[in-house]
C-alpha atoms as a PDB file:
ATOM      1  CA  UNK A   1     -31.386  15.388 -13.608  1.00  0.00           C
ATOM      2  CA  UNK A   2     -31.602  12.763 -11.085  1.00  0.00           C
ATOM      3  CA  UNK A   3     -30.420   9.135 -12.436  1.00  0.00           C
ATOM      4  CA  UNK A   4     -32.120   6.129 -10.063  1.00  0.00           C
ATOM      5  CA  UNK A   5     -30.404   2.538 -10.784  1.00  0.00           C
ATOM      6  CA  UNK A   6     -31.494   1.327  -7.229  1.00  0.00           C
ATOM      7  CA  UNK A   7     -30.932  -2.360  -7.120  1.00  0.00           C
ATOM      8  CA  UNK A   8     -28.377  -2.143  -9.661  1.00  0.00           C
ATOM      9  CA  UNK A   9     -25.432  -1.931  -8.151  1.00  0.00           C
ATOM     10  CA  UNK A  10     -23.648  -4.173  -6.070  1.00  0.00           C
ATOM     11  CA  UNK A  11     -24.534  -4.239  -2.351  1.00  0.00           C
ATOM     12  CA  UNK A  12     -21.252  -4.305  -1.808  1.00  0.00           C
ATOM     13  CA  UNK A  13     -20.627  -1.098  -3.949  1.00  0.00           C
ATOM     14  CA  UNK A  14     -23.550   0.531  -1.997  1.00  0.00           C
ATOM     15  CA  UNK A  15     -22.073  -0.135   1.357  1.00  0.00           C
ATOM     16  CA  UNK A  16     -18.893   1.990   0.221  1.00  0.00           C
ATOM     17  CA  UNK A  17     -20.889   5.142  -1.144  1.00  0.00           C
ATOM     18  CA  UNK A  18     -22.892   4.880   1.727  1.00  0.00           C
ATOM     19  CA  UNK A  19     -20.214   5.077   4.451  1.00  0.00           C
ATOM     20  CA  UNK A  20     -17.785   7.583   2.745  1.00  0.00           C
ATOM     21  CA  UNK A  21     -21.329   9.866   1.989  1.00  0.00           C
ATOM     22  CA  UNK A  22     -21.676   9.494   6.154  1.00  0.00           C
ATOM     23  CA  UNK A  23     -18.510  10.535   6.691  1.00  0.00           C
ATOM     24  CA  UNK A  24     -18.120  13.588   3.716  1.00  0.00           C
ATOM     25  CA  UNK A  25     -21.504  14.658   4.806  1.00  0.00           C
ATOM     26  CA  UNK A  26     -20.370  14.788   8.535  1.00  0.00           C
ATOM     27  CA  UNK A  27     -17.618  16.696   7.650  1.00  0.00           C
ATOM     28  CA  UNK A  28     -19.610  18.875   5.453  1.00  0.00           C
ATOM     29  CA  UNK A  29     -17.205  17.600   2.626  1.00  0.00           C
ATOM     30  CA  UNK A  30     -18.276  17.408  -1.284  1.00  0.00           C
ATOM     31  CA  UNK A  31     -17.706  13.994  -3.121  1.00  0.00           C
ATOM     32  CA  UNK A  32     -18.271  12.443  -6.246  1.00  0.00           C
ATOM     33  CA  UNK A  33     -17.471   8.741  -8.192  1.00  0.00           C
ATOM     34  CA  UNK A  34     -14.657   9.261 -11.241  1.00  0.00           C
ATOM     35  CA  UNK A  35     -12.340   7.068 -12.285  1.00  0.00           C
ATOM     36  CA  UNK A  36     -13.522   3.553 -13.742  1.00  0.00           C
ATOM     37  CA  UNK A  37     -15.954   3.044 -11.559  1.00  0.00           C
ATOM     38  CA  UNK A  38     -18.290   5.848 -12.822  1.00  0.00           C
ATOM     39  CA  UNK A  39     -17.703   4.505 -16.038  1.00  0.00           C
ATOM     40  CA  UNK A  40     -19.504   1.530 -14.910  1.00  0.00           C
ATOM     41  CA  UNK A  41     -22.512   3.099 -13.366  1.00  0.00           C
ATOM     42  CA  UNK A  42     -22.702   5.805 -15.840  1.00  0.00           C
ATOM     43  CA  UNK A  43     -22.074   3.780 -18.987  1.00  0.00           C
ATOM     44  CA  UNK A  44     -23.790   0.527 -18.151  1.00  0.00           C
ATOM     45  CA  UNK A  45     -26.236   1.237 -15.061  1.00  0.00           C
ATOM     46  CA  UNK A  46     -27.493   4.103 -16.434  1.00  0.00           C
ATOM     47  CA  UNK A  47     -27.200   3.899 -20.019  1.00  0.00           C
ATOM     48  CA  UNK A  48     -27.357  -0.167 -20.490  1.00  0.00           C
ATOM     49  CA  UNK A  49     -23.956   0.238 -22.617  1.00  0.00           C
ATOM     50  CA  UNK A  50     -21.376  -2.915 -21.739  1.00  0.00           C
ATOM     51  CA  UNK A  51     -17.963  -1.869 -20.194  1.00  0.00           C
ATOM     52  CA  UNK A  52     -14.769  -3.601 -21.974  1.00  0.00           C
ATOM     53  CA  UNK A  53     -13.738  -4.410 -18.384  1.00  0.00           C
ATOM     54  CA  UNK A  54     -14.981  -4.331 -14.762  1.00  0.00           C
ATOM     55  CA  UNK A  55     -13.176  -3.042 -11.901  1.00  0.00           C
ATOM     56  CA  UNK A  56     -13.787  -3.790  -8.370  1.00  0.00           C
ATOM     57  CA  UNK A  57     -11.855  -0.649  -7.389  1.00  0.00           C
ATOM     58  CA  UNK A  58     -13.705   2.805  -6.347  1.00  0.00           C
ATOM     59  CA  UNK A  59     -11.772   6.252  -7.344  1.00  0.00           C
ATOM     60  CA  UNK A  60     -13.691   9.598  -5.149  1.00  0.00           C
ATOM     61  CA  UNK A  61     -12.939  12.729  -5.728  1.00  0.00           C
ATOM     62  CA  UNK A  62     -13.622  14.365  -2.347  1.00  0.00           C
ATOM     63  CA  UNK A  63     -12.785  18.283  -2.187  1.00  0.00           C
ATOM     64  CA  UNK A  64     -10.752  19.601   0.723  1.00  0.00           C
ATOM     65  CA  UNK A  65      -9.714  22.703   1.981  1.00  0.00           C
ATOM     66  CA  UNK A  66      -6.369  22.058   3.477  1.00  0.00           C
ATOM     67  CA  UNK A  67      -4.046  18.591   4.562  1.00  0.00           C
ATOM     68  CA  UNK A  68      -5.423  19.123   8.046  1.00  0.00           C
ATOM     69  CA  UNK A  69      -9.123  18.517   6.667  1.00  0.00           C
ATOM     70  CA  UNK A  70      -7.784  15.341   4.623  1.00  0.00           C
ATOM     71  CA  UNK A  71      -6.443  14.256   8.357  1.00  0.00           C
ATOM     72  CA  UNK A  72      -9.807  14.504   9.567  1.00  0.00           C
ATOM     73  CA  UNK A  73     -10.753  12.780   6.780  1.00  0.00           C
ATOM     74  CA  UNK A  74      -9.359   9.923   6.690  1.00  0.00           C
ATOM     75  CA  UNK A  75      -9.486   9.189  10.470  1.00  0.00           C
ATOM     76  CA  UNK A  76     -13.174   9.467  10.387  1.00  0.00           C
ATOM     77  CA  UNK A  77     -13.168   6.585   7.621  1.00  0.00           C
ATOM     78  CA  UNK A  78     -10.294   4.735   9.778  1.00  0.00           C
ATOM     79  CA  UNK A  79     -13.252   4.982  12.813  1.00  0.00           C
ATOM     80  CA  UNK A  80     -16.032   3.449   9.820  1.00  0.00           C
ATOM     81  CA  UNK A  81     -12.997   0.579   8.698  1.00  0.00           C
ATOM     82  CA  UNK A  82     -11.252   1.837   6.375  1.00  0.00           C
ATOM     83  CA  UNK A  83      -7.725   0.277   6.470  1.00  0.00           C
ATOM     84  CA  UNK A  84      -4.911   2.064   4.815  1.00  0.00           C
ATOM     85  CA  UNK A  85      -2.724   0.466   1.985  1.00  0.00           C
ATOM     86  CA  UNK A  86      -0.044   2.639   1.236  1.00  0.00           C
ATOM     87  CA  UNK A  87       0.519   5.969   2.486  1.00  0.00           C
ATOM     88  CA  UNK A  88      -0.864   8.021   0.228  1.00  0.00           C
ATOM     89  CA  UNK A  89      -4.419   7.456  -0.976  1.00  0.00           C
ATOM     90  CA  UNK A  90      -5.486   4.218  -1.181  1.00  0.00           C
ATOM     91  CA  UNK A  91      -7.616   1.912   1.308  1.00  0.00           C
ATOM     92  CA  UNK A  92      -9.938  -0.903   1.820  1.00  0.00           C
ATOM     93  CA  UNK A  93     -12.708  -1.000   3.001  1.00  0.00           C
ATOM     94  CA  UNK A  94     -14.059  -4.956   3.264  1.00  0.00           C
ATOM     95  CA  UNK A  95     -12.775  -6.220  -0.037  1.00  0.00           C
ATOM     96  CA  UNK A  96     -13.084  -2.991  -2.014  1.00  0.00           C
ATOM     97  CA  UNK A  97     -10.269  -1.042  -3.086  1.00  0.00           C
ATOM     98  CA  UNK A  98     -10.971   2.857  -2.320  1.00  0.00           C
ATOM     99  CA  UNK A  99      -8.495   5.533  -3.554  1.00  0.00           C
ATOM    100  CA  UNK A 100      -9.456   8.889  -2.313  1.00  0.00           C
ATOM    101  CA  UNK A 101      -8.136  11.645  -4.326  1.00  0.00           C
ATOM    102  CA  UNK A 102      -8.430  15.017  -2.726  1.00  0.00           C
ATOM    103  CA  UNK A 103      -9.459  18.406  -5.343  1.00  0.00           C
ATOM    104  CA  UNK A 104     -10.405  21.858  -4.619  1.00  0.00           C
ATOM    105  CA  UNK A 105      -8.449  24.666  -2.102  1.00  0.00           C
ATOM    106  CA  UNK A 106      -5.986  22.078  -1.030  1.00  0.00           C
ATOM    107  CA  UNK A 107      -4.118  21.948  -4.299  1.00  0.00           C
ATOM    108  CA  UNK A 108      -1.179  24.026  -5.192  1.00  0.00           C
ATOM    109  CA  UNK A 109      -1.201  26.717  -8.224  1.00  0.00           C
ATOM    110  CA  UNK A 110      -0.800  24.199 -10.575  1.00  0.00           C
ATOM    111  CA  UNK A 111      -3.374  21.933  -9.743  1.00  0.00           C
ATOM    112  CA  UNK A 112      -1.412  19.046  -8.404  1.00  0.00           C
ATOM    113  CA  UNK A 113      -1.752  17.295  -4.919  1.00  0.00           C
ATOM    114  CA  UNK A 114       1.797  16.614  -3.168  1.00  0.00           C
ATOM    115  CA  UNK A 115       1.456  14.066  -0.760  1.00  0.00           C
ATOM    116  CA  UNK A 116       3.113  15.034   2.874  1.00  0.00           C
ATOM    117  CA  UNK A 117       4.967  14.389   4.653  1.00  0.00           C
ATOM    118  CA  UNK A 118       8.018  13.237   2.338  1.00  0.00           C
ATOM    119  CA  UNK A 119       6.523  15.300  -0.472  1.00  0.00           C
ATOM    120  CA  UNK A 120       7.491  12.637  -2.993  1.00  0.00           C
ATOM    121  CA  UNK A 121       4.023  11.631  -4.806  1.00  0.00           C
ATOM    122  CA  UNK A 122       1.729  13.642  -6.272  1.00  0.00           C
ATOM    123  CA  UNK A 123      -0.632  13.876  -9.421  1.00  0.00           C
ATOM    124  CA  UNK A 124      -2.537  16.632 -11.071  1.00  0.00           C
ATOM    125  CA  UNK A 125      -6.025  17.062 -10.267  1.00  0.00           C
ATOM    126  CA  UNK A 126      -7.169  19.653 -13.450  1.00  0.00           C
ATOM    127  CA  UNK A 127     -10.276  19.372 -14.121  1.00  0.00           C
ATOM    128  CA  UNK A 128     -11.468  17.689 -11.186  1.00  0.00           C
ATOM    129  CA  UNK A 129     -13.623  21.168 -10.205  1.00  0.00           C
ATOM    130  CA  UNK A 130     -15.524  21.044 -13.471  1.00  0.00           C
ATOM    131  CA  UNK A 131     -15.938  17.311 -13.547  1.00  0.00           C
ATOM    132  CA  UNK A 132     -17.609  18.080 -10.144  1.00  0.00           C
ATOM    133  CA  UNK A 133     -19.343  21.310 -11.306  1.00  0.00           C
ATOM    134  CA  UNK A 134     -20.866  19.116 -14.266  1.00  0.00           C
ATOM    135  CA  UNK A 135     -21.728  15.186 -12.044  1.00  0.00           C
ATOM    136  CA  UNK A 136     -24.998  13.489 -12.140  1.00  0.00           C
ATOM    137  CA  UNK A 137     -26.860  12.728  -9.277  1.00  0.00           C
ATOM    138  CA  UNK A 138     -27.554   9.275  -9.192  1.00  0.00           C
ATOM    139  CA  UNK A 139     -29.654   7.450  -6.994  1.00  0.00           C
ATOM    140  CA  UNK A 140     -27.828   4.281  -5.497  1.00  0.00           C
ATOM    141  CA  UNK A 141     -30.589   2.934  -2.795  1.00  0.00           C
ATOM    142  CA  UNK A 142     -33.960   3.301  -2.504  1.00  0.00           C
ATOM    143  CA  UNK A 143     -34.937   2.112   0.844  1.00  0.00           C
ATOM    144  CA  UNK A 144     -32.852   4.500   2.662  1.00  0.00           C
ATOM    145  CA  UNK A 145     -33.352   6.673   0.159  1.00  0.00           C
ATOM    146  CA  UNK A 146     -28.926   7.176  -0.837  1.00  0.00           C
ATOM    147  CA  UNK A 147     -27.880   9.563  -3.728  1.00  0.00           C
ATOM    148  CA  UNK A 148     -24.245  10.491  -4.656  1.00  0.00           C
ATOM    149  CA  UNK A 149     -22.604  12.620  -7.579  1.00  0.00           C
ATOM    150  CA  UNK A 150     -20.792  10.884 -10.110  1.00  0.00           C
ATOM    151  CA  UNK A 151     -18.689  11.902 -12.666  1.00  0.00           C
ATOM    152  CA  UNK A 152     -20.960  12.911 -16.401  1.00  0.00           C
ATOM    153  CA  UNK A 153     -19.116  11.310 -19.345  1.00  0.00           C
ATOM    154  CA  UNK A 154     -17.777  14.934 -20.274  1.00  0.00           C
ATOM    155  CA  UNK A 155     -16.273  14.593 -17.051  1.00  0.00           C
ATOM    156  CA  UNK A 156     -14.255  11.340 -17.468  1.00  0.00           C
ATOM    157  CA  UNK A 157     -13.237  12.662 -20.710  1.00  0.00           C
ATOM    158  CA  UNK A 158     -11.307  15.453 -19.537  1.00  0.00           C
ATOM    159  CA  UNK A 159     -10.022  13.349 -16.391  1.00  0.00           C
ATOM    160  CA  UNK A 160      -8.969  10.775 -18.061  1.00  0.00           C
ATOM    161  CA  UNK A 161      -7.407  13.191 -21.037  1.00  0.00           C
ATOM    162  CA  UNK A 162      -5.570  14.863 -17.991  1.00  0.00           C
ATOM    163  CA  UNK A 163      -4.586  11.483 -16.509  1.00  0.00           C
ATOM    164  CA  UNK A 164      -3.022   9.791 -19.357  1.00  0.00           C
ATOM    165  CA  UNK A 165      -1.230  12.697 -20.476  1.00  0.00           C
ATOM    166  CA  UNK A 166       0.164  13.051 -16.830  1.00  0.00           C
ATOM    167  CA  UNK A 167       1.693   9.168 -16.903  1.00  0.00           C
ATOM    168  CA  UNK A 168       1.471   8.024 -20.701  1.00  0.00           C
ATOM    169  CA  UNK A 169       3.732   4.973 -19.900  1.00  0.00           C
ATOM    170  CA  UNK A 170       1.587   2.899 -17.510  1.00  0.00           C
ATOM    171  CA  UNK A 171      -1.858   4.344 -18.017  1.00  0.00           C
ATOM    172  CA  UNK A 172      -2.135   2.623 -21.569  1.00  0.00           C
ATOM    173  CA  UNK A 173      -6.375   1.935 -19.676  1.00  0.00           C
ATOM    174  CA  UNK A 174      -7.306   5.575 -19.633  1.00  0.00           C
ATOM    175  CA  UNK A 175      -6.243   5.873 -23.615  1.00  0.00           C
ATOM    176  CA  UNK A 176      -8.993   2.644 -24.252  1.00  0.00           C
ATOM    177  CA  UNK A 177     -11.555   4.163 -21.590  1.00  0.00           C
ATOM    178  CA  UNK A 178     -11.069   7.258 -23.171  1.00  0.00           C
ATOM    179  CA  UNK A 179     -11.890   6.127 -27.001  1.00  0.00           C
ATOM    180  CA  UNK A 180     -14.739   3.488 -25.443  1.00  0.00           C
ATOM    181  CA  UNK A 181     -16.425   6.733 -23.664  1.00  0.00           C
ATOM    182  CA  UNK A 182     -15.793   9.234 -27.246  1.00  0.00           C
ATOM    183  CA  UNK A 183     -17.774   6.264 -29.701  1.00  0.00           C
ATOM    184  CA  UNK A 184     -20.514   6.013 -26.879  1.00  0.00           C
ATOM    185  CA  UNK A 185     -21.153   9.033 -26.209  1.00  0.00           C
ATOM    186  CA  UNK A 186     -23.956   8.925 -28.957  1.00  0.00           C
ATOM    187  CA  UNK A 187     -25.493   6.720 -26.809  1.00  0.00           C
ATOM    188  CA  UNK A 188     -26.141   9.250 -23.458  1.00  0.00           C
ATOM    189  CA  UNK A 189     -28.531  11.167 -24.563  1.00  0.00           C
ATOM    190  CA  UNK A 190     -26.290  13.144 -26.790  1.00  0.00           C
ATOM    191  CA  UNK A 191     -28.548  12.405 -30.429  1.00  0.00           C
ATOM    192  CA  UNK A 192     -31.693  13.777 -28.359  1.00  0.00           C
ATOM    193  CA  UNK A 193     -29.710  17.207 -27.616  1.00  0.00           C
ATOM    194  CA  UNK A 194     -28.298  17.240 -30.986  1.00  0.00           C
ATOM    195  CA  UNK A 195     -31.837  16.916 -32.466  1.00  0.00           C
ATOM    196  CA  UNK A 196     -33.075  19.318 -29.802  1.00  0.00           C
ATOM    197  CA  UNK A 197     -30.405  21.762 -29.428  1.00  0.00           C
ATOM    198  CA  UNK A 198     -27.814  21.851 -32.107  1.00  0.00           C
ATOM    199  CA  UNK A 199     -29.897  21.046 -35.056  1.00  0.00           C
ATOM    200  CA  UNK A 200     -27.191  23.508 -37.320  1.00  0.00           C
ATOM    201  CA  UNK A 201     -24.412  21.078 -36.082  1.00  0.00           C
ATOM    202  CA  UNK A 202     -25.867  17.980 -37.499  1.00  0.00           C
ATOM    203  CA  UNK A 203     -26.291  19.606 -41.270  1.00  0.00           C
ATOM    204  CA  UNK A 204     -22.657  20.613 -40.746  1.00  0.00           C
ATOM    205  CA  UNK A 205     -22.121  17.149 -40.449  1.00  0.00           C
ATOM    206  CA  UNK A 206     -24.203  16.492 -43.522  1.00  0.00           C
ATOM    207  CA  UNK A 207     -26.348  14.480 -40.447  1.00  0.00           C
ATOM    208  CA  UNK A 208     -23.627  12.370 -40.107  1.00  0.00           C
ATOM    209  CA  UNK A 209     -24.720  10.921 -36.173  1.00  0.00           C
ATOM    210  CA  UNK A 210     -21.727   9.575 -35.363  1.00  0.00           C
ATOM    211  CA  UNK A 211     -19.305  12.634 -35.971  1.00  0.00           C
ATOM    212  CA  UNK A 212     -21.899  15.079 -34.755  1.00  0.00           C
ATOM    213  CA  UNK A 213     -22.089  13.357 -31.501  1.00  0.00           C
ATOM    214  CA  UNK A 214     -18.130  13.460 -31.317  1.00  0.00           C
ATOM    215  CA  UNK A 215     -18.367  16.773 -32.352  1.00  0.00           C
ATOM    216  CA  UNK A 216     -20.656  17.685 -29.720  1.00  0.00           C
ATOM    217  CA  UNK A 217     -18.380  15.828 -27.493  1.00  0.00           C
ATOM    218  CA  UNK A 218     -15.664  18.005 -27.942  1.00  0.00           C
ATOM    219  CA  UNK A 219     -17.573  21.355 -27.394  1.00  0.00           C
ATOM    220  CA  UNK A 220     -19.364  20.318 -24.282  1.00  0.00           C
ATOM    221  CA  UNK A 221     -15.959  19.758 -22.884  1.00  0.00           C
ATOM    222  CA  UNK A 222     -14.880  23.345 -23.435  1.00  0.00           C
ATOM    223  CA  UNK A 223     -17.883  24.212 -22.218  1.00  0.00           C
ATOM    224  CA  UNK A 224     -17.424  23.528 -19.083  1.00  0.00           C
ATOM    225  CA  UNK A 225     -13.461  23.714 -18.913  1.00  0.00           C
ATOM    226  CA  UNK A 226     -12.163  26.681 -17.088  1.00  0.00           C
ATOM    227  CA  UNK A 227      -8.943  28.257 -18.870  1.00  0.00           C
ATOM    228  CA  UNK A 228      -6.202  26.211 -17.474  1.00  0.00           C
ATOM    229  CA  UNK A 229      -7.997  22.866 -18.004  1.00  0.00           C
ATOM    230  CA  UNK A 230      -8.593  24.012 -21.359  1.00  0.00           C
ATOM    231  CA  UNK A 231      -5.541  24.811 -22.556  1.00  0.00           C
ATOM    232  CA  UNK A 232      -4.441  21.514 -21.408  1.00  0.00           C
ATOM    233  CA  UNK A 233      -7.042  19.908 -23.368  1.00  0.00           C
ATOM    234  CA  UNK A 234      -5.883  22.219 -26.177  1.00  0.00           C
ATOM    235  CA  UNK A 235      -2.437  20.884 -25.762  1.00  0.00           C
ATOM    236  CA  UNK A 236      -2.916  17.269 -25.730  1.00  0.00           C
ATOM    237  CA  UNK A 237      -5.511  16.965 -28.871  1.00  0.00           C
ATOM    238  CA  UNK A 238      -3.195  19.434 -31.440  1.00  0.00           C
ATOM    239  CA  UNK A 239      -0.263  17.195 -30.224  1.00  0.00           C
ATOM    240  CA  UNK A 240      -2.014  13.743 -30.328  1.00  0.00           C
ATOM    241  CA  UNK A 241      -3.132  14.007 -33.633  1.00  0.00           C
ATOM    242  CA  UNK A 242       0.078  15.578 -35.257  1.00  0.00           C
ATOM    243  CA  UNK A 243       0.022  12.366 -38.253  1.00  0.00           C
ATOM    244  CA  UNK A 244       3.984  13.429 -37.867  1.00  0.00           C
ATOM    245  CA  UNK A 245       4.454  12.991 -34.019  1.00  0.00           C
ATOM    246  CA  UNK A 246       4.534   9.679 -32.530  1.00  0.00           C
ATOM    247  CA  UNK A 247       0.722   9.766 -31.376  1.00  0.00           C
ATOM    248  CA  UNK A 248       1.445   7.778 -28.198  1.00  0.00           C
ATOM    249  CA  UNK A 249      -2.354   8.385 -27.517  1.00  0.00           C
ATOM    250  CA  UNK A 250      -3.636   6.583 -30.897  1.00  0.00           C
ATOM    251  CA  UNK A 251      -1.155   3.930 -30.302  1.00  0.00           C
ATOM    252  CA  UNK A 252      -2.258   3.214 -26.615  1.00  0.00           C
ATOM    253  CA  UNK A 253      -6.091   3.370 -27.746  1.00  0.00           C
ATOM    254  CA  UNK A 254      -5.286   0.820 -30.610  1.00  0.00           C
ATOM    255  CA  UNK A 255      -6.463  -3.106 -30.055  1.00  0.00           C
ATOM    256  CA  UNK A 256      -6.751  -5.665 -32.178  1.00  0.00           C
ATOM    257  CA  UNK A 257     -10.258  -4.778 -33.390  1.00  0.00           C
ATOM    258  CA  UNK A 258      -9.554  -1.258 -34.177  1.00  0.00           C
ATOM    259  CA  UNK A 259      -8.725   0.610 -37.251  1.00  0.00           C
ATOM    260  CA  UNK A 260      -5.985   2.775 -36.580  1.00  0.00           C
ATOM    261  CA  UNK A 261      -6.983   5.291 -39.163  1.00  0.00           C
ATOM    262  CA  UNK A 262     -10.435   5.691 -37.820  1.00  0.00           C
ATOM    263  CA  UNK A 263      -9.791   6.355 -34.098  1.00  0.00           C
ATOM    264  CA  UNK A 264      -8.151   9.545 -35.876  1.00  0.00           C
ATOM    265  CA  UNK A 265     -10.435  10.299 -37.582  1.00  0.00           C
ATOM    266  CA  UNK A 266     -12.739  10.516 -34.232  1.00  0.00           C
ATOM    267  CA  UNK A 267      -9.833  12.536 -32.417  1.00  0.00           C
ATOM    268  CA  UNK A 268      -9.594  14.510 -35.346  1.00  0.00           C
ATOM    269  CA  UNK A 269     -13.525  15.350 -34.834  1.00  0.00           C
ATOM    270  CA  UNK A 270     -13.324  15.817 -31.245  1.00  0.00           C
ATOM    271  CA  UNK A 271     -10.318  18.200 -31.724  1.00  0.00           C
ATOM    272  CA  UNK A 272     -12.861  19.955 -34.622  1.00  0.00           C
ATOM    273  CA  UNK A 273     -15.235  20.277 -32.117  1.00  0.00           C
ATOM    274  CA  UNK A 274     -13.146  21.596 -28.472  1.00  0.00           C
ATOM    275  CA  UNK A 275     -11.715  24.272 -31.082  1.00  0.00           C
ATOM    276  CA  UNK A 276     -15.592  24.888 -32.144  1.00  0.00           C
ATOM    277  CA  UNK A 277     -16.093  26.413 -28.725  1.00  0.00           C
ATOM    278  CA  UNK A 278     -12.574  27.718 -28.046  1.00  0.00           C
ATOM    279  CA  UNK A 279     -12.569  30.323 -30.538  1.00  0.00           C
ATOM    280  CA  UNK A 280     -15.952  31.536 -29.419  1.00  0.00           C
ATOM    281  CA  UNK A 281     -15.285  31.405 -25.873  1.00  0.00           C
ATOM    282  CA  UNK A 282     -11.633  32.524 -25.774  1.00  0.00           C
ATOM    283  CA  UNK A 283     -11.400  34.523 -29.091  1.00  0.00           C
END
């Protein structure tokens, strides 16, 4: 399904897609949008749902086969003006922030990058090849005619799942993005397909929209998990919703407008719903 919010988006924005989809396409690379960015397109472009908060900063996944292909990389975006901020993977490119997080062959066994040469930062990239697997192409300019993948809302979900759990302390964002993209997801197209599709779901949830939409959440996410990222998943929602743990994830979703009780309940339902599909996928 092709998504066309042409004349939506910033200039500015489509300057950046438009010179990293040069380069990646140059360098016969794949890229997509994640991060909170793609929430922004995807949510509020695409959808017409408000974001709680902007960001003027652009996450891309880009897979790579080895460090020597992130070298070539990020010289060819060095030759477009890209300026490097740390050593790592951030740059900027005019007054955009661009961290480029590299997925695919170029990760160890356990899915995490380790940034050479000192070998001292690194950060898990599960899920990123699914999240990939399952982006929406989205049509960013119309005259050239410019279309990049960005991340599906299953997709954040599971990166964002992944990325809190990796640094609970100072990622308290992903927890909030996290619960705004679960109570919106009703909103993507996900009441058509439940009417269309999964008609035996809704009476399950005595056509309850709300918690079938959660529910359906929750097994569209193992559908397109591979085992690993599953189990991950598995991991994180039977632990955050222990009433007898600390449930650092409720607590970092909570605000001042939200019941504490409910956003449980909804994790509860989206935990209802992963297991759904577990047990039929993985026995």
């Amino acid at each position: 399904m092709l998504l066309n919010i042409s004349d939506k988006i910033s200039k500015e924005l489509v300057v950046v897609l438009t010179t990293v989809k040069t380069v990646a396409d140059e360098l016969d690379m794949d890229f997509f949008v994640v991060g909170a960015a793609a929430r922004d397109i995807i949510m509020e472009y695409c959808y017409g749902i408000k974001t709680q908060r902007a960001t003027l900063d652009v996450d891309l996944g880009i897979r790579v086969e080895d460090w020597s292909g992130y070298e070539r990389l990020v010289n060819a975006l060095a030759a477009k003006g890209f300026q490097e901020v740390n050593k790592t993977h951030r740059y900027r490119f005019n007054d955009t922030l661009v961290d480029i997080l590299p997925f695919g062959p170029i990760a160890d066994n356990s899915q995490q990058i380790i940034w050479p040469p000192e070998n001292a930062v690194g950060m898990s990239i599960l899920g990123f090849k699914e999240a990939y697997q399952d982006a929406l192409l989205v049509r960013i300019c119309q005259e050239p005619c410019i279309e990049v993948k960005i991340s599906s809302v299953v997709g954040m979900v599971i990166m964002k799942m992944i990325a809190w759990d990796e640094k609970k302390d100072v990622r308290r964002d992903d927890a909030r993005d996290l619960l705004f993209l679960i109570k919106n997801y009703e909103h993507t197209g996900a009441i058509d397909r439940l009417y269309d599709f999964y008609p035996k779901l809704l009476e399950l949830e005595q056509f309850n929209v709300d918690t079938a939409c959660v529910r359906l959440l929750g097994r569209e996410i193992i559908k397109i998990a591979d085992k690993d990222t599953t189990d991950k998943i598995k991991e994180i929602i039977k632990r955050e919703t222990e009433l007898d743990l600390s449930q650092r994830l409720l607590s970092a979703m909570h605000g001042s407008d939200d019941d504490f009780e409910q956003n449980h309940s909804i994790l509860e339902k989206l935990k209802q719903g992963i297991f759904d599909v577990v047990e039929e996928k993985y026995g």
